[in-house]
Protein backbone atom coordinates (compact mmCIF):
# COMPACT_ATOMS: atom_id res chain seq x y z
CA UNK A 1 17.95 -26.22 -19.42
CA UNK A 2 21.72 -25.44 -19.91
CA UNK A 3 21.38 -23.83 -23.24
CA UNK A 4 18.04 -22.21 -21.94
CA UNK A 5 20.36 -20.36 -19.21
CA UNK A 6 23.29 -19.78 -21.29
CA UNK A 7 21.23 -17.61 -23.55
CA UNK A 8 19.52 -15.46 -20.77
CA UNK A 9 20.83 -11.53 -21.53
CA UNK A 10 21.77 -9.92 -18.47
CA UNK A 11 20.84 -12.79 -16.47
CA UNK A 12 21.61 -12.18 -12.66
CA UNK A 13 24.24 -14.02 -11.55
CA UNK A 14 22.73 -17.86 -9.97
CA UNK A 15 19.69 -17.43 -11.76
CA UNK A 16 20.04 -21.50 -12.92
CA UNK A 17 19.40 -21.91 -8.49
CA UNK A 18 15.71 -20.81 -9.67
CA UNK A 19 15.28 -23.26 -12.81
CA UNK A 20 15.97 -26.66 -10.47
CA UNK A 21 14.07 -29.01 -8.52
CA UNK A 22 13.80 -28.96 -4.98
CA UNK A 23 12.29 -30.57 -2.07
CA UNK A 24 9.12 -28.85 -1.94
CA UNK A 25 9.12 -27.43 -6.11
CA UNK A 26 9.23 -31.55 -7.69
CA UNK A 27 8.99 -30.34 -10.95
CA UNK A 28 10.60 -32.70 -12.22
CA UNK A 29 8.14 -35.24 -11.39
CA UNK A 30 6.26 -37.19 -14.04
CA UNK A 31 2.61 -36.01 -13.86
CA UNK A 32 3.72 -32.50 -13.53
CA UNK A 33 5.46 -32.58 -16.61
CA UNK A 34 2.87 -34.01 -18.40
CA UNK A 35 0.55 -31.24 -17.20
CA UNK A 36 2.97 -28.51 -18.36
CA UNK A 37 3.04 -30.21 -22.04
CA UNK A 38 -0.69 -31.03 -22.15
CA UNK A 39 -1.01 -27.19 -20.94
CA UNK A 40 0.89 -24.70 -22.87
CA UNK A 41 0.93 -27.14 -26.26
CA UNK A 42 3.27 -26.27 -28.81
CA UNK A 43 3.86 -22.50 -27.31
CA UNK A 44 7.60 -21.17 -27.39
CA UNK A 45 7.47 -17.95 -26.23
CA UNK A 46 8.15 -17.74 -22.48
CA UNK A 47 5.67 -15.06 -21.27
CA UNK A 48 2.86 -16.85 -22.96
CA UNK A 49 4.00 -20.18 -21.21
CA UNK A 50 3.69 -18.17 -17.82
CA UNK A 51 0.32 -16.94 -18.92
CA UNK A 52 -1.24 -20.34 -19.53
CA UNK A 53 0.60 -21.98 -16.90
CA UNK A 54 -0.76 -19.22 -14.32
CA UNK A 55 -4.43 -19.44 -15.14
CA UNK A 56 -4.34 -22.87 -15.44
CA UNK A 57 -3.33 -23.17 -11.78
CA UNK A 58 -5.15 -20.28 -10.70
CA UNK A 59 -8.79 -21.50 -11.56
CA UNK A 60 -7.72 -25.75 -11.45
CA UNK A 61 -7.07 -25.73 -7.84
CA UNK A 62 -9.73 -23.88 -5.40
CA UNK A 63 -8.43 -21.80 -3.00
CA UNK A 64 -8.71 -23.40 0.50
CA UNK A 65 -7.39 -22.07 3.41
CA UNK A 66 -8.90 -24.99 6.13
CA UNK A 67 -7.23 -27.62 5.25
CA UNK A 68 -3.27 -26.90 5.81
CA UNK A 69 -0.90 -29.90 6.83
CA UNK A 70 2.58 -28.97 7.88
CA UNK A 71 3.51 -32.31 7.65
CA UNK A 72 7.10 -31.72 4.95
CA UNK A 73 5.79 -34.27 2.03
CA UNK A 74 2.01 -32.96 1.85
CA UNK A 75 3.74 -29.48 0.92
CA UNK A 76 5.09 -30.84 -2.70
CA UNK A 77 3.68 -29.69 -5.37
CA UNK A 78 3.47 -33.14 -6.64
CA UNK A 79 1.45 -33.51 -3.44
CA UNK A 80 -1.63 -30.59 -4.20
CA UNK A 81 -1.24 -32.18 -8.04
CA UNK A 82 -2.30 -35.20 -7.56
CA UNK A 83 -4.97 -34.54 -4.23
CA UNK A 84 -8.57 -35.48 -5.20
CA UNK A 85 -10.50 -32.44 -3.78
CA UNK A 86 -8.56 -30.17 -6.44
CA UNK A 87 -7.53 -27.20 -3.81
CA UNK A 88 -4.92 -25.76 -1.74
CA UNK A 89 -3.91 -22.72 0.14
CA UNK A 90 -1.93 -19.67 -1.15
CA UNK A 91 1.94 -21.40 -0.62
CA UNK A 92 0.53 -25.07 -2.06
CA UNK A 93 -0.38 -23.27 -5.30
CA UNK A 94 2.38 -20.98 -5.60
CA UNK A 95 4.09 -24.00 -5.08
CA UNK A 96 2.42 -25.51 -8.07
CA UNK A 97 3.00 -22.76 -10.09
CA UNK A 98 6.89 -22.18 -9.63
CA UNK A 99 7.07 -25.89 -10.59
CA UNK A 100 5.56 -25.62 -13.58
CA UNK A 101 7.25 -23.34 -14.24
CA UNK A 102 10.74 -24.58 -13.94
CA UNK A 103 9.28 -27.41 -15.75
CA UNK A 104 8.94 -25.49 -18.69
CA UNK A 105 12.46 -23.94 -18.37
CA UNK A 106 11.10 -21.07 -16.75
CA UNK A 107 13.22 -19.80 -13.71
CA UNK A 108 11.07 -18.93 -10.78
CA UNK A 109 11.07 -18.57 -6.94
CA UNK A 110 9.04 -17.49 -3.79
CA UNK A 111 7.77 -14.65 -2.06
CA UNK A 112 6.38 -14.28 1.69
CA UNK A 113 4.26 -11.73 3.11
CA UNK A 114 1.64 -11.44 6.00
CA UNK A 115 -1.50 -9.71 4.97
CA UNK A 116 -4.67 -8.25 6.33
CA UNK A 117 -7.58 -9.65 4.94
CA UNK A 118 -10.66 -7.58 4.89
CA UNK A 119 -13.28 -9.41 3.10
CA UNK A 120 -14.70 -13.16 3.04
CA UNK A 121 -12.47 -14.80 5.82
CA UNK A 122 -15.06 -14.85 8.65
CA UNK A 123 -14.54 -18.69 9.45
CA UNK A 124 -11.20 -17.91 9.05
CA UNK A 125 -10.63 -14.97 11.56
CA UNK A 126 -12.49 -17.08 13.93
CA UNK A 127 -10.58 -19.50 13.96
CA UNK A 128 -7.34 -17.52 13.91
CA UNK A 129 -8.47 -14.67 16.13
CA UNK A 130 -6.91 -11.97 14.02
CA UNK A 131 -7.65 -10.85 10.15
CA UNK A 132 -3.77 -10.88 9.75
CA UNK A 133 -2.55 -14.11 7.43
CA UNK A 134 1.17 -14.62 7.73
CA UNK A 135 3.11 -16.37 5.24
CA UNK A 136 1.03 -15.19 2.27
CA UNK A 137 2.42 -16.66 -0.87
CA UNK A 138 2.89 -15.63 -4.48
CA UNK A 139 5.52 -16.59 -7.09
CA UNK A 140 8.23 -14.66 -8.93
CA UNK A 141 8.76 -15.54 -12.00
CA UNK A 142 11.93 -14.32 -14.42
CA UNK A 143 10.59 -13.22 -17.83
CA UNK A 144 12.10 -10.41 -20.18
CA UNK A 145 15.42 -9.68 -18.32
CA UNK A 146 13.10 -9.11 -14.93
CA UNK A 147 11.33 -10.51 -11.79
CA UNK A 148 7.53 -9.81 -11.80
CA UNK A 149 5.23 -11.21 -9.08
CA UNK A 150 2.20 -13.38 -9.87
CA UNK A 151 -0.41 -14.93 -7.35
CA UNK A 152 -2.26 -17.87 -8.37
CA UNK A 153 -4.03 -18.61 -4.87
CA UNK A 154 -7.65 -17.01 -5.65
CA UNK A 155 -9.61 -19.08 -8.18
CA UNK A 156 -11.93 -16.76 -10.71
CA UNK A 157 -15.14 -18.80 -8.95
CA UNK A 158 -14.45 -17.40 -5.42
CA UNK A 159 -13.27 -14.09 -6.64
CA UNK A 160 -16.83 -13.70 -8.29
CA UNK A 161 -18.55 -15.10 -5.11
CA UNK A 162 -16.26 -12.56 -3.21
CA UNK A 163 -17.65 -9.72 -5.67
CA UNK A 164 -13.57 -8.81 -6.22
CA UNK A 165 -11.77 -8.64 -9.59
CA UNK A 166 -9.53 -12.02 -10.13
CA UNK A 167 -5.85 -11.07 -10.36
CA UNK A 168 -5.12 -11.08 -13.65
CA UNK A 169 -1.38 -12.16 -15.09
CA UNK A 170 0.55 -10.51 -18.25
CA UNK A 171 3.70 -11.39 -17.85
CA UNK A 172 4.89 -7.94 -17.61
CA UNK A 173 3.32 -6.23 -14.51
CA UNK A 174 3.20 -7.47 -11.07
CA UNK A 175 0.14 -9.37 -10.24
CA UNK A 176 -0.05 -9.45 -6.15
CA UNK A 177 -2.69 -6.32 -5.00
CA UNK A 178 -6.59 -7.00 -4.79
CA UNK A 179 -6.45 -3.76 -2.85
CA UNK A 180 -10.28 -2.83 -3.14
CA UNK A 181 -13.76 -5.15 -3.78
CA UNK A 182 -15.44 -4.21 -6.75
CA UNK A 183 -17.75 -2.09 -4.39
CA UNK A 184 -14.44 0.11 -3.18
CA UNK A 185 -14.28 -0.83 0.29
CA UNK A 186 -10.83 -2.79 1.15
CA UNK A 187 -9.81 -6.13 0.52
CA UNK A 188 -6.31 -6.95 0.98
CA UNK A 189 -3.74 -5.14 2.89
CA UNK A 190 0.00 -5.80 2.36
CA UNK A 191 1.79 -5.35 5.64
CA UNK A 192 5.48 -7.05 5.56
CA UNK A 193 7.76 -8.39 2.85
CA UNK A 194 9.74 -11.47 3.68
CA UNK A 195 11.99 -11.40 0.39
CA UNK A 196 12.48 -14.47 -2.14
CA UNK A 197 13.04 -18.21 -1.30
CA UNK A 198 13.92 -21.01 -4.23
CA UNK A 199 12.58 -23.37 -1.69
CA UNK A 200 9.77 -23.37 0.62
CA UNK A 201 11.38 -21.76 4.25
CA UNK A 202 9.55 -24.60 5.92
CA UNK A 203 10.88 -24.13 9.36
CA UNK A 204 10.56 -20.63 9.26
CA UNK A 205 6.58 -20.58 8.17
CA UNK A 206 5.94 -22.97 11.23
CA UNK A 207 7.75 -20.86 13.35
CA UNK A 208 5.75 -17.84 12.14
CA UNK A 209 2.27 -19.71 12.50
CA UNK A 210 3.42 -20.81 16.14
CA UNK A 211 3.92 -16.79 17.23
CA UNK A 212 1.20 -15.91 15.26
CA UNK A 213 -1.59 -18.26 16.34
CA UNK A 214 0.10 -19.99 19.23
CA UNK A 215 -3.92 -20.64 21.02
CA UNK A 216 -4.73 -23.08 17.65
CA UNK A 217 -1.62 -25.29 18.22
CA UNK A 218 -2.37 -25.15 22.19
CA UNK A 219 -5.66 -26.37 20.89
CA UNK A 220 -5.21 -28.74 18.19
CA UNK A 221 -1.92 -30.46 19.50
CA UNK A 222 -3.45 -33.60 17.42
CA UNK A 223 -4.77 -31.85 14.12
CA UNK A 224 -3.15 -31.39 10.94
CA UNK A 225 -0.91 -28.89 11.74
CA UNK A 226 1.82 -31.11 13.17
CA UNK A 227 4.95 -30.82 11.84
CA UNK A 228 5.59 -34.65 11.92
């Protein structure tokens, strides 16, 4: 990982903070690895690692934005590895993703932002009373000298259902707008930036769900989203 880093051009300065373990980002834990090696084979070249490593958490994990647990060790990424239905919500898989990543020497981080869905969240709104998702994650990942964006939360199965184009990943371009369905009416509307995180801002996400959607705690003292 050290000679990795120390041959980084132009590298900004603490980008090593971004190749580590953390709390939440266990990449250094066994099965993880194993699904890095068993995934990107005998690859060298870094952007094609990030490729393989994005699809391969894009469409192995469903997208599933019912089932979120606050609780500090179902977060992981070890945690959404190893769970048996195979699916996770947009920070879970992100979460994934950026440990993968640093698995494979790769240095990547977070990125936040609350969205307005338009399409395909009916349950969802309902439950929520408001089309307006906060925390929305995607990763950053450092490739060629720069930070682009990538967003493995929407699996190519439910983009198809959805009738929208599955963001695609070059390694080159950011990958973070399904702007329009394939029909031209709007999906996805981008509406505030919370910068990058090495770590998942746990308090801070809980704290935006509470002033968000402070009737579903009221309601669901008891559920899932406890931050026990």
């Amino acid at each position: 990982m050290i000679a990795y880093f120390c041959r980084m051009k132009n590298a900004p300065l603490g980008i090593e903070l971004y190749l580590h373990p953390t709390f939440f980002v266990d990449s250094e834990q066994p099965d993880i690895a194993r699904f890095v090696k068993n995934t990107i084979g005998h690859e060298l070249d870094k952007t094609k690692i990030a490729i393989k490593l994005y699809y391969a958490v894009r469409d192995g994990w469903r997208y599933n934005p019912y089932n979120i647990d606050l609780k500090h060790n179902a977060m992981k990424a070890s945690h959404l590895f190893n769970r048996e239905s195979k699916s996770g919500y947009c920070i879970e898989k992100a979460c994934l993703y950026i440990a993968c990543l640093r698995a494979a020497g790769i240095p990547a981080r977070f990125c936040f932002f609350d969205v307005r869905n338009h399409i395909g969240v009916e349950k969802l709104v309902e439950i929520l009373k408001t089309d307006v998702l906060v925390f929305h994650a995607c990763a950053e990942v450092y490739l060629n000298e720069k930070w682009v964006k990538a967003t493995p939360a929407f699996n190519k199965e439910l983009c198809d259902y959805l009738k929208v184009a599955p963001m695609e990943f070059d390694g080159m371009n950011d990958s973070i707008f399904q702007q329009y369905d394939s029909e031209g009416h709007q999906f996805m509307e981008y509406l505030q930036d919370y910068g990058t995180f090495h770590d998942i801002p746990h308090d801070m996400f809980v704290k935006r769900l509470h002033e968000a959607y402070p009737h579903f705690f009221r309601e669901r003292e008891d559920s899932a989203f406890d931050r026990r």
